[in-house]
Protein backbone atom coordinates (compact mmCIF):
# COMPACT_ATOMS: atom_id res chain seq x y z
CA UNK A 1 110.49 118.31 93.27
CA UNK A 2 108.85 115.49 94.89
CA UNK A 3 111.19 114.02 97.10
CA UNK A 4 110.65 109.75 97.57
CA UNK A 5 112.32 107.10 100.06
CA UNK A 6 112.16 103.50 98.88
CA UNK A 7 112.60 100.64 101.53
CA UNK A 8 112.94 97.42 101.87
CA UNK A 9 114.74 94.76 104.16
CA UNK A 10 118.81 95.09 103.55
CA UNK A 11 118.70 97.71 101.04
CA UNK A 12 120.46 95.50 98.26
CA UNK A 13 118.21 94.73 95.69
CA UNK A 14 114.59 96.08 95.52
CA UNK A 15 115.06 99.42 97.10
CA UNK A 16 118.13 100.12 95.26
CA UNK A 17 116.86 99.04 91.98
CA UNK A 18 113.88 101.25 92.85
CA UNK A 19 116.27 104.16 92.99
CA UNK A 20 118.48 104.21 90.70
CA UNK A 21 115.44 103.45 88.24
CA UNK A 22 113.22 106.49 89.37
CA UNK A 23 116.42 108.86 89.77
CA UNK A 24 116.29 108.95 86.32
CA UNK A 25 113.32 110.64 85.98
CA UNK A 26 113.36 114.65 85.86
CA UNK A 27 111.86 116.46 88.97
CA UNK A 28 112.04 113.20 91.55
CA UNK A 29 114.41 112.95 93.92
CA UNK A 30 115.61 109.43 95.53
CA UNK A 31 116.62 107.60 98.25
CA UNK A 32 116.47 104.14 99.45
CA UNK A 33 117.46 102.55 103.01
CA UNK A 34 116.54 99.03 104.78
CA UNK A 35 114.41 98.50 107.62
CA UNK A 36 116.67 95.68 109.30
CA UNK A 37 120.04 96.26 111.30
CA UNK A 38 122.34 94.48 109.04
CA UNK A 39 121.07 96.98 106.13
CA UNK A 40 123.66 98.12 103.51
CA UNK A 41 122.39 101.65 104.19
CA UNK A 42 120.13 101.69 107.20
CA UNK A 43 116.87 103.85 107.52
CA UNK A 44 117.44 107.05 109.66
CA UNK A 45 115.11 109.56 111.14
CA UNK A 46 116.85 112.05 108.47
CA UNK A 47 115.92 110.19 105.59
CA UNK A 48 112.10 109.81 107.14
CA UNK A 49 111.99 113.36 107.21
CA UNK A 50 113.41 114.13 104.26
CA UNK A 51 110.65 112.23 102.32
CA UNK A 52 107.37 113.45 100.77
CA UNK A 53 106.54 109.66 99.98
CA UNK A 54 107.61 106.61 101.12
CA UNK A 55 107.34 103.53 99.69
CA UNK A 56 107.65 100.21 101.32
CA UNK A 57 108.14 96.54 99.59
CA UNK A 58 106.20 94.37 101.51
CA UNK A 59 103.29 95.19 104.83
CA UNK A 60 106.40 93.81 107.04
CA UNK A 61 108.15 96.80 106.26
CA UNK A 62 105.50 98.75 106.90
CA UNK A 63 105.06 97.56 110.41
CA UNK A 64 108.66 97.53 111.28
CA UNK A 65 108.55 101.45 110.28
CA UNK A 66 105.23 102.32 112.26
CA UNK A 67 106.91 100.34 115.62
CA UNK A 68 110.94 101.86 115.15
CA UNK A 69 109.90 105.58 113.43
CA UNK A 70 106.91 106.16 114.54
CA UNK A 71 107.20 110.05 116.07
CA UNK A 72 108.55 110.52 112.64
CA UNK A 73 105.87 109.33 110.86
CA UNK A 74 103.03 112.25 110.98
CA UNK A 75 101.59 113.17 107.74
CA UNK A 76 103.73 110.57 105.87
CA UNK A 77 102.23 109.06 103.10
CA UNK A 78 103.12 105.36 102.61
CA UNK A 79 102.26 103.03 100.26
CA UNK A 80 102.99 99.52 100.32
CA UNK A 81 104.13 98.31 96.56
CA UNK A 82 104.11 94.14 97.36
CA UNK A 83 106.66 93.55 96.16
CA UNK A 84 108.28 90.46 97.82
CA UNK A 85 111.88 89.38 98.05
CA UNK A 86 112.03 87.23 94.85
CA UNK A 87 114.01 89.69 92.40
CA UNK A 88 117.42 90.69 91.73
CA UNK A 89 119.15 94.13 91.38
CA UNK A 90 118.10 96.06 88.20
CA UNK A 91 115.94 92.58 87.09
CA UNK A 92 113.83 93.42 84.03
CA UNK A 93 110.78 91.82 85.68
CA UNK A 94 111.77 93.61 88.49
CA UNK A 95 111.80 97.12 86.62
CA UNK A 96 108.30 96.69 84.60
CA UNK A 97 106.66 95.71 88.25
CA UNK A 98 108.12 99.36 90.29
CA UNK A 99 107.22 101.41 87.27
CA UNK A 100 103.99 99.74 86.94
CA UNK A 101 103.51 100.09 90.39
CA UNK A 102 104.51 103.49 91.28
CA UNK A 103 104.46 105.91 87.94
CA UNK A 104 100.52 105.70 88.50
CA UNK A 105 100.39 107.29 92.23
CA UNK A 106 103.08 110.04 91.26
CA UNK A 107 100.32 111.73 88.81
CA UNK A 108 102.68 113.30 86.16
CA UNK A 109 104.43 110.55 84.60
């Protein structure tokens, strides 16, 4: 069971769609938080360690992780998917872009 955290800024649009797209796949299981404070579900230390991947939207993300999580961070693999802020929840275009995206670094879908 691989085990993958999705992030982006609020955790309203990308990172949920991202979830509730790839919970539907058999043997993954997901989560999804936001790096900023006024997130709808906040990143945690938990949910960092928790993860076997994580994926982040955009390289802001990524840097705000590395400076606020770092000590939690050791032997994480994260990939940044650039995908910027321009979608909304569940969008088609959206969709096509994560599975595009991420099926491809998973290795058996």
């Amino acid at each position: 069971m691989k085990k993958l955290l999705f992030v982006c800024g609020k955790n309203r649009l990308r990172s949920p769609t991202a979830e509730e797209l790839f919970s539907r796949y058999e043997g993954l299981e997901v989560a999804s938080a936001g790096i900023d404070r006024d997130a709808d579900t906040p990143l945690s230390n938990e949910a960092i360690q928790w993860a076997d991947i994580i994926f982040v939207m955009e390289n802001g993300h990524r840097s705000k992780l590395s400076k606020k999580f770092q000590p939690y961070l050791n032997g994480k693999r994260i990939v940044c998917l650039d995908i910027r802020d321009e979608y909304e929840y569940m969008e088609p275009a959206l969709v096509a872009l994560l599975e595009k995206k991420v099926l491809p670094l998973l290795g058996t879908f």
